[in-house]
N, C-alpha and C. Protein backbone atom coordinates (compact mmCIF):
# COMPACT_ATOMS: atom_id res chain seq x y z
N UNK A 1 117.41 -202.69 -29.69
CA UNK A 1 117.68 -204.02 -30.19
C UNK A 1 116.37 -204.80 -30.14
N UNK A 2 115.83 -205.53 -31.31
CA UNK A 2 115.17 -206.01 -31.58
C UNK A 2 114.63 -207.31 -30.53
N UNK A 3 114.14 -207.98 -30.28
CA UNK A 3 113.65 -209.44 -29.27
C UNK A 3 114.47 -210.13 -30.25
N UNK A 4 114.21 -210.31 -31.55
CA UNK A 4 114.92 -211.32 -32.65
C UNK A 4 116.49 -211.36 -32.29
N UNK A 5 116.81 -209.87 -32.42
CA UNK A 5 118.25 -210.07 -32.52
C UNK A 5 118.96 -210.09 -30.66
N UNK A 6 117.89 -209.68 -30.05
CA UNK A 6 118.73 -210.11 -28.68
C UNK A 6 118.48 -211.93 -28.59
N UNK A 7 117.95 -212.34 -29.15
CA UNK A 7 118.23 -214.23 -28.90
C UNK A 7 119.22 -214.38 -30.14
N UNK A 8 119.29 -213.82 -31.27
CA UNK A 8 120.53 -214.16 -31.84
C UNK A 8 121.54 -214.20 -31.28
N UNK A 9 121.93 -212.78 -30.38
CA UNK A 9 123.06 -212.52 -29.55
C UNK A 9 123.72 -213.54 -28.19
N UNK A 10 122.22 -213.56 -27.81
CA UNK A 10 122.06 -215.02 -26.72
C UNK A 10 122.84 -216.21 -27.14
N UNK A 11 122.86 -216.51 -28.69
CA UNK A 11 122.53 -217.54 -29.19
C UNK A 11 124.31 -217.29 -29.30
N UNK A 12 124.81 -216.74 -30.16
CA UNK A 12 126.34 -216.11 -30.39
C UNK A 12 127.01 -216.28 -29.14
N UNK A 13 126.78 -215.35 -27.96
CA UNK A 13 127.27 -215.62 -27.12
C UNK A 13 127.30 -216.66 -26.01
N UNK A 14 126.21 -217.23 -26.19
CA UNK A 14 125.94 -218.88 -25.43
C UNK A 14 125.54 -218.15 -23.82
N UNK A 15 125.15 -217.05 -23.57
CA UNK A 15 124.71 -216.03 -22.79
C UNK A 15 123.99 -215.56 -23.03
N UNK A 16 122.94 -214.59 -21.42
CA UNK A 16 122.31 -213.56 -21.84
C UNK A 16 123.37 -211.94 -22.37
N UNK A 17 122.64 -211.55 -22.98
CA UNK A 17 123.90 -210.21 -23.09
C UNK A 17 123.64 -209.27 -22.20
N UNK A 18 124.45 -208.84 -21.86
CA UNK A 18 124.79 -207.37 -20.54
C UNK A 18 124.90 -205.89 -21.48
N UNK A 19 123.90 -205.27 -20.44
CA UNK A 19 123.77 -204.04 -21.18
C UNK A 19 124.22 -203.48 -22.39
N UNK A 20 123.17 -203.79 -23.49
CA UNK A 20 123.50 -203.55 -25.42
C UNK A 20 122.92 -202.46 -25.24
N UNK A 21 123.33 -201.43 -25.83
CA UNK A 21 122.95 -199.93 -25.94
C UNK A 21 121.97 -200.50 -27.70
N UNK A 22 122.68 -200.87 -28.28
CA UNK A 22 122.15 -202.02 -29.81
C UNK A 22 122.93 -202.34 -30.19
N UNK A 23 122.57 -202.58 -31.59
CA UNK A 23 124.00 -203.26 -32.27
C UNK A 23 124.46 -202.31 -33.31
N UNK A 24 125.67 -202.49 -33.11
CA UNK A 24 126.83 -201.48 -33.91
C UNK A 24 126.81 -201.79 -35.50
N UNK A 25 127.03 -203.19 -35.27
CA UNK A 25 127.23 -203.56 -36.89
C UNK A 25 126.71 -204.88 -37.00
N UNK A 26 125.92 -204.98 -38.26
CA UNK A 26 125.35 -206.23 -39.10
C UNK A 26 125.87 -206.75 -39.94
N UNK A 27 126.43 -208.51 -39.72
CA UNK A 27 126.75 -208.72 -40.78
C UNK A 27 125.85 -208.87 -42.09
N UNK A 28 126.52 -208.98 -43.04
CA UNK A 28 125.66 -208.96 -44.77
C UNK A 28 124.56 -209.60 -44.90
N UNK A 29 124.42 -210.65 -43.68
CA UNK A 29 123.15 -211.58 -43.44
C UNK A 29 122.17 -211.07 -42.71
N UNK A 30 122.45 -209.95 -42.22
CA UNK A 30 121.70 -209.66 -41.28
C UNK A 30 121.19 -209.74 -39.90
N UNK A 31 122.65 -211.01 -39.49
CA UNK A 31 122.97 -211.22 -37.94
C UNK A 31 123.71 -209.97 -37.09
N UNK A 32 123.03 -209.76 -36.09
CA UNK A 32 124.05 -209.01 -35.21
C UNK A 32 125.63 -209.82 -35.50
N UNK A 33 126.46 -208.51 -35.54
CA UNK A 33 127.90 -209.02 -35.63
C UNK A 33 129.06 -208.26 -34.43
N UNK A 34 128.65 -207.04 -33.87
CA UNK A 34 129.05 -206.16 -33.44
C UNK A 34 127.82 -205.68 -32.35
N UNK A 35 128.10 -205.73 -31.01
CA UNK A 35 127.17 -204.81 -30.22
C UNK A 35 127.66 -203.44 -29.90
N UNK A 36 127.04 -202.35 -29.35
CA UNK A 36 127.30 -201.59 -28.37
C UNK A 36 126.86 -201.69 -26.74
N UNK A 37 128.05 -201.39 -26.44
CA UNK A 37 127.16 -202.01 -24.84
C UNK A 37 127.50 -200.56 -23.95
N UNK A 38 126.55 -200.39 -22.39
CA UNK A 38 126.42 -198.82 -22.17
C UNK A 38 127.78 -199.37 -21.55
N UNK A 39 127.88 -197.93 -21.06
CA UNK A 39 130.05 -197.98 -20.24
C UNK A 39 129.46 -198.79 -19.04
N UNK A 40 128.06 -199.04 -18.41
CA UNK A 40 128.06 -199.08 -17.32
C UNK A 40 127.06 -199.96 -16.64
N UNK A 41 127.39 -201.77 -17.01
CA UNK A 41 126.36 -202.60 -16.79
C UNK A 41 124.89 -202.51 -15.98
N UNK A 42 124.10 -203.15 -16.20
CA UNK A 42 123.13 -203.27 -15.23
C UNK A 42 123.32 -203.18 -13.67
N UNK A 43 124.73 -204.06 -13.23
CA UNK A 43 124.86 -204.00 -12.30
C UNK A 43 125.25 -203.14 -11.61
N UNK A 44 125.93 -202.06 -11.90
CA UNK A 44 126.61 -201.13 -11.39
C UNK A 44 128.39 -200.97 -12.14
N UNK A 45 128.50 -202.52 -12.75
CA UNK A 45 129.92 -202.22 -13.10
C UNK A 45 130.10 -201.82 -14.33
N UNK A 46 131.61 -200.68 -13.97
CA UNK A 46 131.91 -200.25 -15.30
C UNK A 46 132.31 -201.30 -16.50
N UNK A 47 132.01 -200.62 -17.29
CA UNK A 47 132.63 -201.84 -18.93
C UNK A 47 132.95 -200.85 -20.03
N UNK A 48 134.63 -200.51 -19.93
CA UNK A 48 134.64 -199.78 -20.95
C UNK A 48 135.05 -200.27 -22.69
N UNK A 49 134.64 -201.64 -22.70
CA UNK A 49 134.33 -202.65 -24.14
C UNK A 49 133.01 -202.05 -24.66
N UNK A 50 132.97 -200.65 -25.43
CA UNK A 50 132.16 -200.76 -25.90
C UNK A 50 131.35 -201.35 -27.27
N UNK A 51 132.82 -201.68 -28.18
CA UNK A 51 131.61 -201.96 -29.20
C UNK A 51 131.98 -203.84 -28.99
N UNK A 52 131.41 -204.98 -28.48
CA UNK A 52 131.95 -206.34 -28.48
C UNK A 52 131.10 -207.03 -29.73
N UNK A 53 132.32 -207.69 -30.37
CA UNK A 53 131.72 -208.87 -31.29
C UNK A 53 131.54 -209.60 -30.46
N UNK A 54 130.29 -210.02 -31.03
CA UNK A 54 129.67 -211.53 -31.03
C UNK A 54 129.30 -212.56 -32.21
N UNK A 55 130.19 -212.42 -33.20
CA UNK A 55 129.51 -213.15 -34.61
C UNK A 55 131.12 -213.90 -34.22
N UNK A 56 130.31 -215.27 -34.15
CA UNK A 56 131.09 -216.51 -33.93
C UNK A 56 132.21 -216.78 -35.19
N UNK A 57 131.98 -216.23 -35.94
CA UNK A 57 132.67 -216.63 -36.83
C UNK A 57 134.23 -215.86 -37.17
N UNK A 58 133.74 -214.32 -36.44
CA UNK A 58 135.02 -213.62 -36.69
C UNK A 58 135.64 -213.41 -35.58
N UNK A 59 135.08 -213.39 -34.08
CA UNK A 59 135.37 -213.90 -33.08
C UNK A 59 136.70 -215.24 -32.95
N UNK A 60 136.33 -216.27 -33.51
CA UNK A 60 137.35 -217.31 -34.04
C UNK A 60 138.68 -216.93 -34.76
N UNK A 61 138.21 -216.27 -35.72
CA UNK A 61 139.31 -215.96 -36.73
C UNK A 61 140.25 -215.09 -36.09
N UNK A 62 139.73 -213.88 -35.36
CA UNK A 62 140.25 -213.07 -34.31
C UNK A 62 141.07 -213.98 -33.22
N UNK A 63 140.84 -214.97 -32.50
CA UNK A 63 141.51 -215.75 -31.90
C UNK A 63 142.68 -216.19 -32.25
N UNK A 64 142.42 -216.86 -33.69
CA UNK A 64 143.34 -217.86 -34.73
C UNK A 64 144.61 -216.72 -34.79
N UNK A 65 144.54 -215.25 -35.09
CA UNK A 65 145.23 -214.03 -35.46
C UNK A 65 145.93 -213.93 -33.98
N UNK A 66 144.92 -213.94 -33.20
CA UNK A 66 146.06 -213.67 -31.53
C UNK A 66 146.63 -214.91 -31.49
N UNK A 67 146.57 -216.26 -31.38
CA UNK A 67 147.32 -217.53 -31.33
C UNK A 67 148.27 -217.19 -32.46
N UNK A 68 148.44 -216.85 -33.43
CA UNK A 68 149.41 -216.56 -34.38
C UNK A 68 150.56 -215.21 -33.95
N UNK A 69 150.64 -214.84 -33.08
CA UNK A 69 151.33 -213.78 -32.28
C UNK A 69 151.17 -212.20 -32.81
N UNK A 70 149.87 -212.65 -33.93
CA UNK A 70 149.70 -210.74 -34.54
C UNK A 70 149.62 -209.72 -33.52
N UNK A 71 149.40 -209.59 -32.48
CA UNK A 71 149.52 -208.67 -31.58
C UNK A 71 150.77 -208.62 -30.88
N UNK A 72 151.55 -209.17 -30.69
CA UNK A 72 153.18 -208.98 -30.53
C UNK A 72 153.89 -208.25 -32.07
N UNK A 73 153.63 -208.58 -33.26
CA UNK A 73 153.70 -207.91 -33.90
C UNK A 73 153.39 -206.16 -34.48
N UNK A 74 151.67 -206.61 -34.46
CA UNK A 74 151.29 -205.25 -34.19
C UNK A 74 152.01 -204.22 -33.26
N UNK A 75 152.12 -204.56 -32.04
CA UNK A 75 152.91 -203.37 -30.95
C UNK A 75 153.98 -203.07 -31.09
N UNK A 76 154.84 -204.16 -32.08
CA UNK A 76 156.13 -203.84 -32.02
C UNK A 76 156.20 -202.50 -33.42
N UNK A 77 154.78 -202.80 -34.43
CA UNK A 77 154.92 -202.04 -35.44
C UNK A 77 154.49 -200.80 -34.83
N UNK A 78 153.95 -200.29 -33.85
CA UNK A 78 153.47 -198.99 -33.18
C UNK A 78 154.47 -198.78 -32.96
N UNK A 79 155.49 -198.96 -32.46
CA UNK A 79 156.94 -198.53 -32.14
C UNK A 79 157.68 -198.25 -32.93
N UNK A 80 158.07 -198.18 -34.08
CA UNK A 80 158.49 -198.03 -35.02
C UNK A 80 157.60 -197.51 -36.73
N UNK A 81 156.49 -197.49 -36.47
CA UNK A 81 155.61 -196.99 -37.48
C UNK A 81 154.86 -195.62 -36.99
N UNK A 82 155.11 -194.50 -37.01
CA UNK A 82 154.66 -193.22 -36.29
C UNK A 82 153.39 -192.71 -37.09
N UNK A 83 153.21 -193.12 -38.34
CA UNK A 83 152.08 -192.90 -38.85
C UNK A 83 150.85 -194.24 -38.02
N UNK A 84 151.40 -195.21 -38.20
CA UNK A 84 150.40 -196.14 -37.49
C UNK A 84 150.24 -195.69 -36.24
N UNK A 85 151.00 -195.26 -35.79
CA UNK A 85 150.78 -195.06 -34.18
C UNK A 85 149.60 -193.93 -33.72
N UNK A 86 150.11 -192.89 -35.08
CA UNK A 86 149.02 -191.75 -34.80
C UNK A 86 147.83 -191.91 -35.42
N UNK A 87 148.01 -192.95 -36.02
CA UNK A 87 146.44 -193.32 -36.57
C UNK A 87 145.52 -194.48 -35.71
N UNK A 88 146.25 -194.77 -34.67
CA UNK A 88 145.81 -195.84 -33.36
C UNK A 88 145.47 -195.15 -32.36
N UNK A 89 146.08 -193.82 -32.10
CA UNK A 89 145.71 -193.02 -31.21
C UNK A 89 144.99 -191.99 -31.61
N UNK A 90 144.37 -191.77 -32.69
CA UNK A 90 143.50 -191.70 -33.45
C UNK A 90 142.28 -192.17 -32.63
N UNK A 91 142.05 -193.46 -33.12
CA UNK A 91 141.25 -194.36 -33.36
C UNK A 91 140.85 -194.43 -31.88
N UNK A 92 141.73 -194.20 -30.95
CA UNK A 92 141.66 -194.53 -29.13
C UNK A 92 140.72 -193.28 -28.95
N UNK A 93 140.88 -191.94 -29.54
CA UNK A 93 140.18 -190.85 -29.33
C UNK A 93 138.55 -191.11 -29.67
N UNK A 94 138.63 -191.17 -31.16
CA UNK A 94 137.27 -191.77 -31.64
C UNK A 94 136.15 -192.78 -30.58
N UNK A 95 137.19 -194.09 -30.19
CA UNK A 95 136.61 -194.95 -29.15
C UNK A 95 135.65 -193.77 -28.23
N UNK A 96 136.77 -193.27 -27.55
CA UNK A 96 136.46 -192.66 -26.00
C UNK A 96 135.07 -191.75 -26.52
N UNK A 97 135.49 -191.11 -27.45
CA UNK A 97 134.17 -190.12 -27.95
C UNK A 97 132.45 -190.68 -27.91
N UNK A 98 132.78 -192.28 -28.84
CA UNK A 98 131.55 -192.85 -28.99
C UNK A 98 130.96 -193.59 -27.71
N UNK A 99 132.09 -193.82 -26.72
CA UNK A 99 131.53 -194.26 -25.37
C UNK A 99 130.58 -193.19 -24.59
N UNK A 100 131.34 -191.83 -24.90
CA UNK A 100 130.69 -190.86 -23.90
C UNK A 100 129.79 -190.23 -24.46
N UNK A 101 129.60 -190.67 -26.01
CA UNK A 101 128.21 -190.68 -26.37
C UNK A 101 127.33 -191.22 -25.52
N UNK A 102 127.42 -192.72 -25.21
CA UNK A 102 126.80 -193.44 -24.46
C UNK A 102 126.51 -193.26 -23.02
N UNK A 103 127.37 -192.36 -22.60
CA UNK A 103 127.14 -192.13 -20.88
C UNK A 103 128.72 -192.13 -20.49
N UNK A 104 128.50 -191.14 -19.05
CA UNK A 104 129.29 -190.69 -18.69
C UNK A 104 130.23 -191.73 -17.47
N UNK A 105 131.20 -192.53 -17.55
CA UNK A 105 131.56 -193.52 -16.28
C UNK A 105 132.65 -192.76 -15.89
N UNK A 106 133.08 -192.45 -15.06
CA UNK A 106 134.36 -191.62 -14.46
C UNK A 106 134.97 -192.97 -14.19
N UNK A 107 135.14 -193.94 -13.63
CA UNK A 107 136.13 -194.57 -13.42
C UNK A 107 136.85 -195.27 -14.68
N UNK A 108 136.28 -195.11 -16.07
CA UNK A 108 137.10 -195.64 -16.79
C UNK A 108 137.14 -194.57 -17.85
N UNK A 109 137.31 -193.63 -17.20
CA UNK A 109 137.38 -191.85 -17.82
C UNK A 109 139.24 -192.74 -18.72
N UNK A 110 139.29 -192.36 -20.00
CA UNK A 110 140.51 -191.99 -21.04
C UNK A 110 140.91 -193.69 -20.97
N UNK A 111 140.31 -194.55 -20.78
CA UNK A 111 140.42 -195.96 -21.11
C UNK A 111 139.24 -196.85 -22.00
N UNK A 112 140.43 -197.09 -23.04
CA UNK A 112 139.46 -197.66 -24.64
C UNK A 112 139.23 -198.61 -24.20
N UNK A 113 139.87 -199.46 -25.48
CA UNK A 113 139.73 -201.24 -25.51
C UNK A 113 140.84 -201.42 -26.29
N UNK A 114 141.35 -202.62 -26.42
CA UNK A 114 141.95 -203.75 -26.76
C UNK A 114 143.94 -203.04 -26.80
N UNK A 115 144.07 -202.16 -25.65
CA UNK A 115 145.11 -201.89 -25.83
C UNK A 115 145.75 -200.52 -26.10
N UNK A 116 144.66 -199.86 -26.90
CA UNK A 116 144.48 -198.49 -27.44
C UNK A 116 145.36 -197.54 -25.98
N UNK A 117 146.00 -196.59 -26.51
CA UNK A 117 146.29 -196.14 -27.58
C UNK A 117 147.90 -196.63 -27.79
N UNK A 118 148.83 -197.39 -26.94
CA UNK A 118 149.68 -197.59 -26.73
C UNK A 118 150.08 -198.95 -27.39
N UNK A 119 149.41 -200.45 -27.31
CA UNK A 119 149.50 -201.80 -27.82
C UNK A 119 148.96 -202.47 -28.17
N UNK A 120 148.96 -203.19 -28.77
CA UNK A 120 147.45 -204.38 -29.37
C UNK A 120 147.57 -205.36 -28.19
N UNK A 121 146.27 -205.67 -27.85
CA UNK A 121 146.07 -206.37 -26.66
C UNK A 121 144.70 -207.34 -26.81
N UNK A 122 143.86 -206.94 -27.74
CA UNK A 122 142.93 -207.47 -28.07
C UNK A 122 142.41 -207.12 -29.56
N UNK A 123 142.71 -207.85 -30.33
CA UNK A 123 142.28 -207.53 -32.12
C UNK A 123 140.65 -207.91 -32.05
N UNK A 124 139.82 -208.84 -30.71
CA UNK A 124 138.14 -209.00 -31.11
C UNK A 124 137.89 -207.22 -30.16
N UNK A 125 138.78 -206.85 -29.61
CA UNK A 125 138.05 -205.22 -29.33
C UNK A 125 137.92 -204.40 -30.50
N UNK A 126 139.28 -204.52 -31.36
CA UNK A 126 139.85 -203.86 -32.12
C UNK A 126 139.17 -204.13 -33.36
N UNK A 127 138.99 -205.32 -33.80
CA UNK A 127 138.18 -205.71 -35.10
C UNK A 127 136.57 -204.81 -34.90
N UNK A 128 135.62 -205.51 -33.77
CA UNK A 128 134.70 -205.14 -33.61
C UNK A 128 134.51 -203.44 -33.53
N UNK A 129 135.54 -202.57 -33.16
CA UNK A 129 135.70 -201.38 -33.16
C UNK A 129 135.41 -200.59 -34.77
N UNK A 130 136.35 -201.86 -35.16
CA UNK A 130 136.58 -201.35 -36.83
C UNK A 130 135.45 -201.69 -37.97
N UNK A 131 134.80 -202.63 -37.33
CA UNK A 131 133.37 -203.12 -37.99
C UNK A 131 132.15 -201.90 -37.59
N UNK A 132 132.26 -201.20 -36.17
CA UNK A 132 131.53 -200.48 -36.01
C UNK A 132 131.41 -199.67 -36.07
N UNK A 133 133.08 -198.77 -36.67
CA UNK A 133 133.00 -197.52 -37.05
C UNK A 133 133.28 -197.27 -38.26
N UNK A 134 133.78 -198.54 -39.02
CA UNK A 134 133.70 -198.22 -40.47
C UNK A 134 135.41 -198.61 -40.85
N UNK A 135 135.12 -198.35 -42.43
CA UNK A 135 137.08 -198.40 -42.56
C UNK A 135 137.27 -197.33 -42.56
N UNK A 136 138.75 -197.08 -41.93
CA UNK A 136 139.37 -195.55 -42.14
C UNK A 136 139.54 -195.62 -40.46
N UNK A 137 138.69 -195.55 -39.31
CA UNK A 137 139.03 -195.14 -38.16
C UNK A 137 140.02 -195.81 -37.37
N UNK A 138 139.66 -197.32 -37.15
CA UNK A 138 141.16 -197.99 -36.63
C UNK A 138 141.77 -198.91 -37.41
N UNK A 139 143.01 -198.49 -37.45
CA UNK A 139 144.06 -198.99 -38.64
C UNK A 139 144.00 -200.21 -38.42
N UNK A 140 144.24 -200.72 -36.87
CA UNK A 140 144.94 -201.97 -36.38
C UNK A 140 144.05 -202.50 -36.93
N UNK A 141 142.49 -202.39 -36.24
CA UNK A 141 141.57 -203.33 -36.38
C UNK A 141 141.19 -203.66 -38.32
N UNK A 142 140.94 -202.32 -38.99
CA UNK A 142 140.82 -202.55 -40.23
C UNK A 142 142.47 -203.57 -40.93
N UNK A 143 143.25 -203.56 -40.89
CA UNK A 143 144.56 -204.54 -41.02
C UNK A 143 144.14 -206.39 -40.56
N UNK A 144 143.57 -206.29 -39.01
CA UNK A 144 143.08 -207.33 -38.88
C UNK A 144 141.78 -207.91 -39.76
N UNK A 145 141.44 -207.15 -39.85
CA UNK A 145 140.37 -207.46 -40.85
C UNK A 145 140.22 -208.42 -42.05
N UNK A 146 141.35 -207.19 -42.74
CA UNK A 146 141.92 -207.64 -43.86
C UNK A 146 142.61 -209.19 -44.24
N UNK A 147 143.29 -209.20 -42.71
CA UNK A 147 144.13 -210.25 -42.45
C UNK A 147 142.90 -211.55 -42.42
N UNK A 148 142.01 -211.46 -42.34
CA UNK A 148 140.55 -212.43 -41.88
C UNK A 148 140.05 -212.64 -42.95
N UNK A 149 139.52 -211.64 -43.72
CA UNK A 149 139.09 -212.00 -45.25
C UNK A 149 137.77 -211.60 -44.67
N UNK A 150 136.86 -212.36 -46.15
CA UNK A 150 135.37 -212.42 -45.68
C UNK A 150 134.74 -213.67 -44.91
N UNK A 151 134.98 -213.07 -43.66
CA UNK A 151 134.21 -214.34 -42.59
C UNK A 151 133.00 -214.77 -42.65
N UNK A 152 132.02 -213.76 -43.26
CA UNK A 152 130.90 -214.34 -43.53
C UNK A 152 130.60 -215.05 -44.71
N UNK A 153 130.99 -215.13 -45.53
CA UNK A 153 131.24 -215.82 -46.72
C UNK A 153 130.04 -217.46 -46.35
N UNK A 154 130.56 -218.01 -45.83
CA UNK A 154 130.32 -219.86 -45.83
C UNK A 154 130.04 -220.10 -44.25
N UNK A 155 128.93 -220.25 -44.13
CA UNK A 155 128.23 -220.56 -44.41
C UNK A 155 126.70 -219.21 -44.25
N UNK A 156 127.30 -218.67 -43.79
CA UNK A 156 126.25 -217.13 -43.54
C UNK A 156 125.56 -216.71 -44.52
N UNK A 157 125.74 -216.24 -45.28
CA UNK A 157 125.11 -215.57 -46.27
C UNK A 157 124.51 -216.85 -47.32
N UNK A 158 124.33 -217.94 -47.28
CA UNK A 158 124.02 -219.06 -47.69
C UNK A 158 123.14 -219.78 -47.20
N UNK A 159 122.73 -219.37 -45.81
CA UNK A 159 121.15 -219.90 -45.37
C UNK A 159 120.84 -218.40 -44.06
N UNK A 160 121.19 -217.38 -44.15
CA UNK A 160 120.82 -216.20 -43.55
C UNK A 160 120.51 -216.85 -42.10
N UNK A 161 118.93 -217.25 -42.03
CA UNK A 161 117.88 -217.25 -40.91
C UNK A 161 118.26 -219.02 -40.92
N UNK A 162 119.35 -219.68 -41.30
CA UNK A 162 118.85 -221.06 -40.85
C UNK A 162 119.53 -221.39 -39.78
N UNK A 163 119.21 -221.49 -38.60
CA UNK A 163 119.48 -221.73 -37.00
C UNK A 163 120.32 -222.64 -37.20
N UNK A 164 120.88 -223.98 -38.34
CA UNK A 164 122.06 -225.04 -38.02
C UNK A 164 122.84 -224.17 -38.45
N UNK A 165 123.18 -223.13 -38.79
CA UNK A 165 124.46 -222.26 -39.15
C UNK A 165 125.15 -222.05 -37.79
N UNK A 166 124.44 -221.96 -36.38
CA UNK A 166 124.96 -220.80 -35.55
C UNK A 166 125.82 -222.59 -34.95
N UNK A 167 127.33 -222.00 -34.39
CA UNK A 167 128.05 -223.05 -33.77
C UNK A 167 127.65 -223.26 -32.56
């Protein structure tokens, strides 16, 4: 990760950031939108969130989607949708794979993010998952997505590098 884009991230998260392996995914502007972070902070603690948004903008929208009860929904559709389900537990496999790309943590050995593989529990794990591995791997998160639109739209891609964009 670049010096540039770790003060973007700073800047996104209103923090320093904790162990970025880099960034997963860029939005169209060219802001970090998506990090990877190692399973296993600086400090010693495990973190098995590996891929976390930080682009303020879909972060929000992701919120707006959990305040709207989409994740009570979502879980209830895993229960009754067996193709979704196996395409979530899917997607929980994929997770675990690209973590242990990253290094090996035994204590959060067969534990994803945002709920995987069983409930939606977090759509900014789940989105950011789906931003970082593409469409096709997690249903939930690509659905949330969808459900969001193009977040970067206004004001992002309309002044890229101009610092009054960031909230």
């Amino acid at each position: 990760m670049s010096a540039d884009d770790e003060r973007v991230v700073e800047a996104q998260l209103g923090r320093r950031p904790r162990g970025v392996a880099g960034v997963a995914w860029r939005c169209p502007c060219g802001k970090p939108g998506v990090v990877a972070t190692e399973p296993r902070l600086p400090d010693g603690t495990p973190f098995p969130t590996t891929y976390y948004l930080t682009c303020p903008r879909v972060v929000a929208a992701c919120s707006t989607l959990e305040a709207g009860g989409v994740m009570a929904e979502m879980s209830d559709r895993l229960a009754s949708e067996p193709a979704l389900a196996a395409s979530y537990r899917a997607a929980h496999e994929a997770y675990l794979a690209d973590r242990a790309a990253l290094g090996d943590v035994p204590e959060i050995s067969g534990i994803s993010a945002g709920g995987m593989p069983t409930r939606v529990k977090c759509l900014h794990a789940l989105v950011g998952h789906a931003l970082a591995a593409g469409a096709g791997v997690n249903s939930v998160g690509d659905e949330a997505l969808a459900r969001i639109g193009e977040f970067w739209r206004r004001p992002c891609l309309d002044h890229p590098s101009d610092e009054e964009d960031r909230p």
